[in-house]
Structures are given as C-alpha cells and as structure tokens.
C-alpha atoms as a PDB file:
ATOM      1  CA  UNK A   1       0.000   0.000   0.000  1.00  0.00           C
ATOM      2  CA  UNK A   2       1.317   3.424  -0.890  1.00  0.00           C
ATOM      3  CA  UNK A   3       1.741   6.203   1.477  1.00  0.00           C
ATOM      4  CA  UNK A   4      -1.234   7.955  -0.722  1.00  0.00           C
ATOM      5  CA  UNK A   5      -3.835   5.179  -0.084  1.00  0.00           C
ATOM      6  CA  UNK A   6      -2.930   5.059   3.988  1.00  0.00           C
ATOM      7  CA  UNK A   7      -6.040   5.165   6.196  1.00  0.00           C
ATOM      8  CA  UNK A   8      -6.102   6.150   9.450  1.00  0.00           C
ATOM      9  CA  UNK A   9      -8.003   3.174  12.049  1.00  0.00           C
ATOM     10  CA  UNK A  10      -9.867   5.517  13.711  1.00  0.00           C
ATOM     11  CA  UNK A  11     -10.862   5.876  10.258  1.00  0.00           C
ATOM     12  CA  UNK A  12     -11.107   3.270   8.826  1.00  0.00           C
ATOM     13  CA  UNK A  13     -14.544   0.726   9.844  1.00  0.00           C
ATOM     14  CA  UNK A  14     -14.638  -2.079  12.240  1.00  0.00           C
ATOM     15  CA  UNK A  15     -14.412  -4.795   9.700  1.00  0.00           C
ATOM     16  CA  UNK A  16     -13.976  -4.808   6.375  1.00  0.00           C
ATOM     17  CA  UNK A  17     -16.294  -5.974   3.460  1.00  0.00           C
ATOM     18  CA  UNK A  18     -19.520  -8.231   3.396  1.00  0.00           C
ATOM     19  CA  UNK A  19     -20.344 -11.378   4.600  1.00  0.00           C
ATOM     20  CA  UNK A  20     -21.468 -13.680   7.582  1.00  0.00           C
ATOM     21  CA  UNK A  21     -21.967 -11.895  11.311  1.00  0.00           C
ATOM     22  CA  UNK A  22     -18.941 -10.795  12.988  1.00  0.00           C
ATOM     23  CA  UNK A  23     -17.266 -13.498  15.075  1.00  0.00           C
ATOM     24  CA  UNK A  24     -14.853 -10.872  16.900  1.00  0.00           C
ATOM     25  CA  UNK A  25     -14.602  -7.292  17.554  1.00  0.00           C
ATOM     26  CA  UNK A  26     -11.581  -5.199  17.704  1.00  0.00           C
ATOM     27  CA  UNK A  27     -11.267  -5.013  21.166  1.00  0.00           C
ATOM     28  CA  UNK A  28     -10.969  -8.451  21.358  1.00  0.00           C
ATOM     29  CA  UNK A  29      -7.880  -8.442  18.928  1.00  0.00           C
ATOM     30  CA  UNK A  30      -6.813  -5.402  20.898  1.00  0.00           C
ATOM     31  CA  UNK A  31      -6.629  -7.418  24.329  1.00  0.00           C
ATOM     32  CA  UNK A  32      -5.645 -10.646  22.823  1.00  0.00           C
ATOM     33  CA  UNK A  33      -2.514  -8.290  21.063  1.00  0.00           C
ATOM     34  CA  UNK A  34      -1.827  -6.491  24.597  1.00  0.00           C
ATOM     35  CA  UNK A  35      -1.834 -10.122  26.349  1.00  0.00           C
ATOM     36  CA  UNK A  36       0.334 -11.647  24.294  1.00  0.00           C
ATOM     37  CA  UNK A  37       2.810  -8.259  23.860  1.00  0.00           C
ATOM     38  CA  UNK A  38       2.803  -8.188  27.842  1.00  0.00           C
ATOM     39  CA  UNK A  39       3.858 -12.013  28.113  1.00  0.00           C
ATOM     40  CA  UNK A  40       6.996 -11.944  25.189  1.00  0.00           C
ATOM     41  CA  UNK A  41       7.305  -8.466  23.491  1.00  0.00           C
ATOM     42  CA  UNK A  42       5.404  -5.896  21.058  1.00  0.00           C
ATOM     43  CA  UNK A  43       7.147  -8.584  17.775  1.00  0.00           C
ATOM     44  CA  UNK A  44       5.609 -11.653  19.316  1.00  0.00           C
ATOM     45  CA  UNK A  45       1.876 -10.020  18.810  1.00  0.00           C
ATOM     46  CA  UNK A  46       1.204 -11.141  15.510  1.00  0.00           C
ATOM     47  CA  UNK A  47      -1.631 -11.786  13.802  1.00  0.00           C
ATOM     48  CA  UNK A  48      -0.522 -15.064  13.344  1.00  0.00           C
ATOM     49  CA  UNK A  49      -0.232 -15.454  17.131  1.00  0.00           C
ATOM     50  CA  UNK A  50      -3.579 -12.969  18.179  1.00  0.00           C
ATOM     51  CA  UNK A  51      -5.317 -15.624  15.551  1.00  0.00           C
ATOM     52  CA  UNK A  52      -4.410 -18.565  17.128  1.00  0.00           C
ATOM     53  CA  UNK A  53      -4.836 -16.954  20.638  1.00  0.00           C
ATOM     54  CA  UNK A  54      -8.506 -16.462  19.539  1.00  0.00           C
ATOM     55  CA  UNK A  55      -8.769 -19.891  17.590  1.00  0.00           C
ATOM     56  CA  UNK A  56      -9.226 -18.776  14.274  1.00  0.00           C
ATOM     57  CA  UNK A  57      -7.320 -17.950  11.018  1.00  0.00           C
ATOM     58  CA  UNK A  58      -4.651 -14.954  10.610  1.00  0.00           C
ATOM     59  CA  UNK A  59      -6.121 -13.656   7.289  1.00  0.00           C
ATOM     60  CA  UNK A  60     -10.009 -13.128   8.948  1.00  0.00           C
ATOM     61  CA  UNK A  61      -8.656 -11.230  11.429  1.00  0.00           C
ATOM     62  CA  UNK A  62      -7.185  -8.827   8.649  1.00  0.00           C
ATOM     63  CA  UNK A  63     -11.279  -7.946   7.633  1.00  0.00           C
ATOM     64  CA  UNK A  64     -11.083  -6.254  11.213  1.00  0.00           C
ATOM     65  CA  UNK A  65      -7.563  -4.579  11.722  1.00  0.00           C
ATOM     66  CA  UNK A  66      -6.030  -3.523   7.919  1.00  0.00           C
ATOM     67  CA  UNK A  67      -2.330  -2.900   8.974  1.00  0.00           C
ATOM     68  CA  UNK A  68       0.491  -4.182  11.716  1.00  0.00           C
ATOM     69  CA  UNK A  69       0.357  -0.029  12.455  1.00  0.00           C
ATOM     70  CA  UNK A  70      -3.434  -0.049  12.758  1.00  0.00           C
ATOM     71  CA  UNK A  71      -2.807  -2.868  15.322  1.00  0.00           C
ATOM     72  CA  UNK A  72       0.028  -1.305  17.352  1.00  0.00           C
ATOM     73  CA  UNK A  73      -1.815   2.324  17.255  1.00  0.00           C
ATOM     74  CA  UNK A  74      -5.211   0.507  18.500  1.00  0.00           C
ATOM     75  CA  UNK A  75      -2.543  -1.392  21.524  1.00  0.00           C
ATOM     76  CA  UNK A  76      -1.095   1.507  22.356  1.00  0.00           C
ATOM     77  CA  UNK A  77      -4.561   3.311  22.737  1.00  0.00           C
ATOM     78  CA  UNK A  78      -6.080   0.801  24.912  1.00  0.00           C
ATOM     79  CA  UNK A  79      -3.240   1.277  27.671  1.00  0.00           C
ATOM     80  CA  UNK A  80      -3.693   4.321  27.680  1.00  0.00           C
ATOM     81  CA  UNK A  81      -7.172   4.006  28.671  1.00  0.00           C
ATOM     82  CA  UNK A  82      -5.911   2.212  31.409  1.00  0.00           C
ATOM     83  CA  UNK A  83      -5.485   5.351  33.159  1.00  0.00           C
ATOM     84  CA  UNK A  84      -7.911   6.869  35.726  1.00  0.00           C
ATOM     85  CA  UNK A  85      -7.770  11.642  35.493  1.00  0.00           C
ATOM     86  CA  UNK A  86     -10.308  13.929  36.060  1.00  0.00           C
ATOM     87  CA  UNK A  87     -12.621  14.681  33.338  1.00  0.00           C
ATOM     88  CA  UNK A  88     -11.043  18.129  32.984  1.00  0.00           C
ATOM     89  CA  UNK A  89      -7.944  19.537  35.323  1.00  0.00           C
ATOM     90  CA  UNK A  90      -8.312  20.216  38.225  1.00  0.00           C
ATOM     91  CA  UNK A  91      -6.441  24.103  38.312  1.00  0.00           C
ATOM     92  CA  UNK A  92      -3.543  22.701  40.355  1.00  0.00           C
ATOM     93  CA  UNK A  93      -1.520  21.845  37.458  1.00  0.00           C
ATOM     94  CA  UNK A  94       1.389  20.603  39.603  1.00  0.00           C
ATOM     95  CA  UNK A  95      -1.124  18.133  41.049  1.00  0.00           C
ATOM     96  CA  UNK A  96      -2.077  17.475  37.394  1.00  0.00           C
ATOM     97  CA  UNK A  97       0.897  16.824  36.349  1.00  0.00           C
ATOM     98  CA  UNK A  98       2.276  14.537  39.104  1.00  0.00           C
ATOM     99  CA  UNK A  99      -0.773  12.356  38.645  1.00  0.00           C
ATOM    100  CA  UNK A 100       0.061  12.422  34.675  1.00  0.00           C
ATOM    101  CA  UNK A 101       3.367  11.436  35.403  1.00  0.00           C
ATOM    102  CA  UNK A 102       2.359   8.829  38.181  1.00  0.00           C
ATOM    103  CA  UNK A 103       0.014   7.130  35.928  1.00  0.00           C
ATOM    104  CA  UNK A 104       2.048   6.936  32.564  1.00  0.00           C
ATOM    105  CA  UNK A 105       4.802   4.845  34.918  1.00  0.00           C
ATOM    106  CA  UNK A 106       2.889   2.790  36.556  1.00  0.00           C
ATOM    107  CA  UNK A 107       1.255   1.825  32.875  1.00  0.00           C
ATOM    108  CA  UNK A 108       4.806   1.282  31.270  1.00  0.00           C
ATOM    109  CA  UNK A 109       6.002  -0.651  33.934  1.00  0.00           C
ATOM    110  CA  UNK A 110       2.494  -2.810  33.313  1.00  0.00           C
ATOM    111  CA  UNK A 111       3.451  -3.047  29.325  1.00  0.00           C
ATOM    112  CA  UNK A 112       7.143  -2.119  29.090  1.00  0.00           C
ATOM    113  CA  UNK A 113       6.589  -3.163  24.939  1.00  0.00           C
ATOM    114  CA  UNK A 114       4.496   0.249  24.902  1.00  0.00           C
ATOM    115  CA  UNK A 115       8.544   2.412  25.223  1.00  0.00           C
ATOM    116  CA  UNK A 116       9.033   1.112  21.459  1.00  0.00           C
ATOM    117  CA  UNK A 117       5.345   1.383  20.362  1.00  0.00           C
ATOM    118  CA  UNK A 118       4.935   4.900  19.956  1.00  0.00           C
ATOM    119  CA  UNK A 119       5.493   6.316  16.707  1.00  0.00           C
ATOM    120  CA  UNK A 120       6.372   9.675  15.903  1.00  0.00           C
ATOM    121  CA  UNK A 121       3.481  10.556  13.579  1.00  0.00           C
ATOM    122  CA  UNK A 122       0.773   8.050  15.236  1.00  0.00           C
ATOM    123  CA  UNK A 123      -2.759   9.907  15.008  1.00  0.00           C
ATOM    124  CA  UNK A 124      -4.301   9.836  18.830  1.00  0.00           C
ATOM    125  CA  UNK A 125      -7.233   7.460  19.465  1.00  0.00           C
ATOM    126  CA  UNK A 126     -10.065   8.585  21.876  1.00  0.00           C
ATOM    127  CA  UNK A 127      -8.292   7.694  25.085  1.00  0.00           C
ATOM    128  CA  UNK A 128      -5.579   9.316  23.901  1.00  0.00           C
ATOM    129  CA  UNK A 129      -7.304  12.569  23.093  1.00  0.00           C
ATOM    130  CA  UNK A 130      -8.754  12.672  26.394  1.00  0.00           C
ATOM    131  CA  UNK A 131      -5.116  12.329  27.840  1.00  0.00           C
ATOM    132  CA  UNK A 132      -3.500  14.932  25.913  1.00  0.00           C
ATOM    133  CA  UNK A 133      -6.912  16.979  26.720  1.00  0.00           C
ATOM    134  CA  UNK A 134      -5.892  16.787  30.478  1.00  0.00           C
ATOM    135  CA  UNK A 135      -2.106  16.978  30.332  1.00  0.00           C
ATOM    136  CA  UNK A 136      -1.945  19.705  28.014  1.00  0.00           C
ATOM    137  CA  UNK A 137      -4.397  21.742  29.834  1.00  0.00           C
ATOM    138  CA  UNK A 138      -3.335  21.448  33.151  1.00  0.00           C
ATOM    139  CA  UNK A 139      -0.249  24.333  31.862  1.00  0.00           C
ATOM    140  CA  UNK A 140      -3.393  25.980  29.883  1.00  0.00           C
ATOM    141  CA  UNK A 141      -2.280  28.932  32.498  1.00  0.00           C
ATOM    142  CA  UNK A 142      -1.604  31.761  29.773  1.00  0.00           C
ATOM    143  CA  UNK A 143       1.636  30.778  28.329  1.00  0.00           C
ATOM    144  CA  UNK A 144       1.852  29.893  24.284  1.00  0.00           C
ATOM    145  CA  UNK A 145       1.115  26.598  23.008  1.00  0.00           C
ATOM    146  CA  UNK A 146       3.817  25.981  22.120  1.00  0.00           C
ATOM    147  CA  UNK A 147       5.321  26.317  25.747  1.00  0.00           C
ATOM    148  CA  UNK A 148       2.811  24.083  27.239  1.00  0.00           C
ATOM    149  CA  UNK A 149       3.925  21.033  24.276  1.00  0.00           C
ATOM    150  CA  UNK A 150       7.366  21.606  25.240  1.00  0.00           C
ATOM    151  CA  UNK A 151       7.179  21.429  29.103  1.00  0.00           C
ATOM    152  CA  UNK A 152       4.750  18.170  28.697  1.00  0.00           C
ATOM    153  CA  UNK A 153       6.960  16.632  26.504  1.00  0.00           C
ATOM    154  CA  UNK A 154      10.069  17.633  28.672  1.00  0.00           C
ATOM    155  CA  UNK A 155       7.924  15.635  31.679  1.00  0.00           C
ATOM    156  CA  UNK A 156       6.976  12.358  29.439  1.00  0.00           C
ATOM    157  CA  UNK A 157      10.475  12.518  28.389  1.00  0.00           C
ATOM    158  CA  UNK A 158      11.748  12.186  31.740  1.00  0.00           C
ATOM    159  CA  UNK A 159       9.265   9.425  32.896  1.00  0.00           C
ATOM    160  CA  UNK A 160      10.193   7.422  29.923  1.00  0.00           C
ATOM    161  CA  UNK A 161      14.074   7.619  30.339  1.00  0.00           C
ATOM    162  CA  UNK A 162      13.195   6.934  34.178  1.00  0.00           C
ATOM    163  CA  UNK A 163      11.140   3.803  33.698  1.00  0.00           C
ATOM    164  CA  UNK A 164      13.543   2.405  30.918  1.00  0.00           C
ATOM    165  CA  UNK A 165      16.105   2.399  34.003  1.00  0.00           C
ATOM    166  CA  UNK A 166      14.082   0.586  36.655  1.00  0.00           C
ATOM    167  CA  UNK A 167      13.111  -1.749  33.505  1.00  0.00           C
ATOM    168  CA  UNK A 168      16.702  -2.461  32.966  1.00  0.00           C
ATOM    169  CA  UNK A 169      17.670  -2.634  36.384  1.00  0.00           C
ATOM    170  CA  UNK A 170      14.803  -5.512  36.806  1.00  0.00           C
ATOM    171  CA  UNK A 171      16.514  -7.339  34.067  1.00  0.00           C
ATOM    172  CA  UNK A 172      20.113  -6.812  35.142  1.00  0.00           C
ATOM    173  CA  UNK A 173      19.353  -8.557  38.456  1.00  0.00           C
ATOM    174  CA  UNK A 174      16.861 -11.005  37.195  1.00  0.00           C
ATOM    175  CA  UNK A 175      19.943 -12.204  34.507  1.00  0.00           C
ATOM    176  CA  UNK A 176      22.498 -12.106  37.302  1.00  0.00           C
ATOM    177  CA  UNK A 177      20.814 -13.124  40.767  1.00  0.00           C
ATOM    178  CA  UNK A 178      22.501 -10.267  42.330  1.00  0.00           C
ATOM    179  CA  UNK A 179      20.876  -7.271  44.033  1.00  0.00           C
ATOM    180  CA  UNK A 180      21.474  -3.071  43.589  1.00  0.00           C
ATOM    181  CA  UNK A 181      23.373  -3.597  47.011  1.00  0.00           C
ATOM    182  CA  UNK A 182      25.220  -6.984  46.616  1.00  0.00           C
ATOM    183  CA  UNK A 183      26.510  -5.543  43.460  1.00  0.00           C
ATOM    184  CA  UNK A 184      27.911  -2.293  45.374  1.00  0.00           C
ATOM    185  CA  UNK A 185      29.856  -4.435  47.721  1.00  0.00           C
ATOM    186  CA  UNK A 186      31.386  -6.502  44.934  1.00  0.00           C
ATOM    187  CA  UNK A 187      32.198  -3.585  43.120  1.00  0.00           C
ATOM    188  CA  UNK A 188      34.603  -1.958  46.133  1.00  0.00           C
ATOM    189  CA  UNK A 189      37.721  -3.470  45.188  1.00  0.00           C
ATOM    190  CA  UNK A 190      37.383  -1.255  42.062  1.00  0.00           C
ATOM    191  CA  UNK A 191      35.430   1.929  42.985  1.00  0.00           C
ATOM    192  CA  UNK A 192      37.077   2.259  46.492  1.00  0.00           C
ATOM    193  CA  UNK A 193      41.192   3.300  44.639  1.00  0.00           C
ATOM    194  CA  UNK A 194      39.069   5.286  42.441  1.00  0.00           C
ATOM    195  CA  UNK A 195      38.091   7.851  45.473  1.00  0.00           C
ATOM    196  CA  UNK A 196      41.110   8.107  47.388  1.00  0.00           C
ATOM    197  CA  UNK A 197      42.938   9.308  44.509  1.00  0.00           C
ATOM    198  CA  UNK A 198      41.079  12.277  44.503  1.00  0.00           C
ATOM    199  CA  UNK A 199      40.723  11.983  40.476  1.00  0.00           C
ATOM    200  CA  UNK A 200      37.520  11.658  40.226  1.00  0.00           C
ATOM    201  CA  UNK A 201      35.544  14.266  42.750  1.00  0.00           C
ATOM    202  CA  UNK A 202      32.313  14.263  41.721  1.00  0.00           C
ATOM    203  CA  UNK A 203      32.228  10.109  40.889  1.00  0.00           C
ATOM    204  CA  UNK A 204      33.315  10.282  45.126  1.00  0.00           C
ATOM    205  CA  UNK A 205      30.527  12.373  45.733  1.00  0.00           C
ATOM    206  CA  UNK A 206      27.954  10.375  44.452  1.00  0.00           C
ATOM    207  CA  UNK A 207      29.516   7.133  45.860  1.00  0.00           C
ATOM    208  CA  UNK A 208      29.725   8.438  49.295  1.00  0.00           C
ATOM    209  CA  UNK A 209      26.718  10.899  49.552  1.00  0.00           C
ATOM    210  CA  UNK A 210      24.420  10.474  47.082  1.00  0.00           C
ATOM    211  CA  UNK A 211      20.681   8.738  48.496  1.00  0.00           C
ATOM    212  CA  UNK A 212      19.693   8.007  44.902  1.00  0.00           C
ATOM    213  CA  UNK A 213      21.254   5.092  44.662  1.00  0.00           C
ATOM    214  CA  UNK A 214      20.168   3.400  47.681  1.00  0.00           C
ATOM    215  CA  UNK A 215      16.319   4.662  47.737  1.00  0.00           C
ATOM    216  CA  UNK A 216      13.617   2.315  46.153  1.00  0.00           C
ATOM    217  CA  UNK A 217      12.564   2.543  42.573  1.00  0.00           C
ATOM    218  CA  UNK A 218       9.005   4.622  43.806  1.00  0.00           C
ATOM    219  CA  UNK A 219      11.283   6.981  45.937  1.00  0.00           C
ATOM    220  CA  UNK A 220      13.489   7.452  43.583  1.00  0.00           C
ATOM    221  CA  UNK A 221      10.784   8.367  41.051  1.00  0.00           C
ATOM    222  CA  UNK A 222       8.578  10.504  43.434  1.00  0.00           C
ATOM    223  CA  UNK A 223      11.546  12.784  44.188  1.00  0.00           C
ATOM    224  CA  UNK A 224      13.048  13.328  40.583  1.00  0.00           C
ATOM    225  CA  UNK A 225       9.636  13.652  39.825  1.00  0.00           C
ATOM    226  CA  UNK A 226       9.353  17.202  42.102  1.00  0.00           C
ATOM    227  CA  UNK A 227      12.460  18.501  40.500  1.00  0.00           C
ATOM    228  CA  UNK A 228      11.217  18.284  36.964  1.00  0.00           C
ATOM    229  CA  UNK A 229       8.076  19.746  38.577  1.00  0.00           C
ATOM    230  CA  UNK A 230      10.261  22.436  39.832  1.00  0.00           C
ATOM    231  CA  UNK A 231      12.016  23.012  36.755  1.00  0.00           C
ATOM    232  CA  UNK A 232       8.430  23.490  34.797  1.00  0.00           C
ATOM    233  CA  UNK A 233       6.898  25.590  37.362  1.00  0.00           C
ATOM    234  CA  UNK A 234       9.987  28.322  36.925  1.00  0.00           C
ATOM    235  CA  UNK A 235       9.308  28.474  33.092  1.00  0.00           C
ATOM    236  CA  UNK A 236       5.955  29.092  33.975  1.00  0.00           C
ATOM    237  CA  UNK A 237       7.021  31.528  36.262  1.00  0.00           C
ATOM    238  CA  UNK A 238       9.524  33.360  33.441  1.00  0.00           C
ATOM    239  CA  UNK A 239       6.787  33.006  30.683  1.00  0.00           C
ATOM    240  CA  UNK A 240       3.756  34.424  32.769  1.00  0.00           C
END
C-alpha cells in the first residue's frame, strides 16, 4: 500500500467488506494483542499469534484490523485508557501533572513493549485525546502553546528515560541473581582506589553521599519527579 492510499483506524470501519456476522470485535484483537505483547514483546503479537490466541485464522482477522500499524496504534490506545484523570484539570496543574506522570509509569512498567510502540506521527485514538486533553491543559495557564507542548513533553520525556532504568535494572538482576546492594559491595575493590585518589571528585561524591542510589525505585521516582516539577513551574514563572 502506498503512502497515498494510507487510512487512518480511527478511520477506517470495524471490519472490512460483506459477509457472515462478525465473530470478533476489535477489542478483542486489541486485548488478545496487549496479552500476548505483555507475556513476550510488542514482535511476538502477531496476527498469526492474536489468531491462534482467539482460535481462528490470521487472514479473517485482517477484515477487522487492515495494517500491523493499525494494530500497534489501537494497543497503544487501549493502555492508555488504562489510566484513571479527572474529566477536565483540576487548576492545580502541579497536582495534574504529578498524577500524569504517576500514571504513565505505573502503565509502562504494566506493558514495558508500549517504550518502542509509539510512533512519531501516530494519530491519537479517543483515550488518547482525552489524555492529551488533560495533560496539556493542566499548563493551559496563559503561556503559548507551544510552551505548554514543550514542558509536557520535557515531563513524558523524563518518565520514559526513568522507567527504561528501573526496567533495565529488573533485568540486570533477574539475569544475574545479584541485588542493587550486593553488586555495590562486589564492586569496592574497584570503585574504592578510584576515590582516594582524589581523580575523580564528583564520581566520590555520588559514591559516598548520594541517596539516589540506595532509595527504592518509587522513591526514587517521586523525588526526581518534584524537581522536573520544579524546573516546569519556573518556566511558567519566566513566561507568565
């Protein structure tokens, strides 16, 4: 299909041509997809798999969902309407925000396949509207547009690189069998030289002071999570 003849799935109808009753709807592909992409990754959802998941043939289920990207975009859609906001914000925006930023990690860390599902030009479904609705008008606080896209996507930036981390950390000790703090204490030998030679301040500062490093994953989160709060709240400040 050319890039002329692409159509949209929130344009597109919710199966395709004639014939006998529908046997499935697309939120049952949907789930079936976000079941199996939880379980073994976004590339194991196929409709090869969702078919056989749902005991039918791959090529029926193609009368429903057109395209692998009208698939991922309807995946990626229904996660997102995993998420419980306020109709409208509330006028705290920092309070807004938090819960924005609360909710999109605690839905990653539910479907980590979701960090390499996004695509750059995807067109939002409905529970994706009513997300960027919320998020983007929590800074609706008479600064440009343009400010507000910039300062959300600064936050959602942040929680993704964040929750990447704590995904990789997760595997790291699930590989090796050894903890955050086992792994410290084999690591002296090394690290320990490294600070008395005075070389390397800042490395010594964060070995010997920083609380980072030993806090859990939701502490850790919750309190790099006020600083980028802190960081938005003085552009709002300079831009008011």
């Amino acid at each position: 299909m050319s890039g002329g003849e692409h159509v949209s799935i929130w344009l597109a109808p919710e199966r395709q041509g004639r014939g006998p009753r529908p046997a499935y709807s697309r939120a049952q592909i949907t789930e079936a997809a976000v079941r199996i992409a939880d379980a073994e990754g976004l590339d194991a959802a196929s409709m090869r798999r969702i078919a056989a998941d749902l005991g039918t043939g791959a090529m029926s289920l193609y009368r429903y969902v057109p395209s692998r990207d009208g698939l991922v975009e309807l995946m990626y859609d229904h996660v997102l309407g995993e998420q419980e906001f306020p109709a409208r914000p509330t006028g705290d925006w920092r309070a807004d925000l938090a819960l924005v930023a609360q909710n999109a990690r605690a839905m990653l860390l539910r479907h980590p396949w979701v960090l390499t599902a996004r695509r750059a030009r995807g067109v939002p479904g409905p529970n994706q509207l009513r997300l960027l609705e919320f998020g983007l008008g929590a800074l609706d606080v008479g600064v440009p547009v343009d400010e507000i896209l910039t300062l959300v996507t600064m936050l959602n930036g942040w929680v993704e690189v964040t929750v990447r981390g704590e995904l990789e950390q997760q595997r790291d000790v699930e590989r090796s069998g050894v903890t955050n703090d086992e792994w410290m204490i084999k690591n002296v030998p090394y690290v320990l030289p490294l600070i008395e030679s005075g070389d390397y301040p800042m490395f010594g500062r964060v070995v010997v002071d920083a609380k980072l490093p030993h806090m859990t994953s939701e502490e850790a989160f919750r309190y790099g999570l006020d600083r980028v709060l802190d960081c938005i709240g003085a552009a709002l400040s300079g831009r008011a």
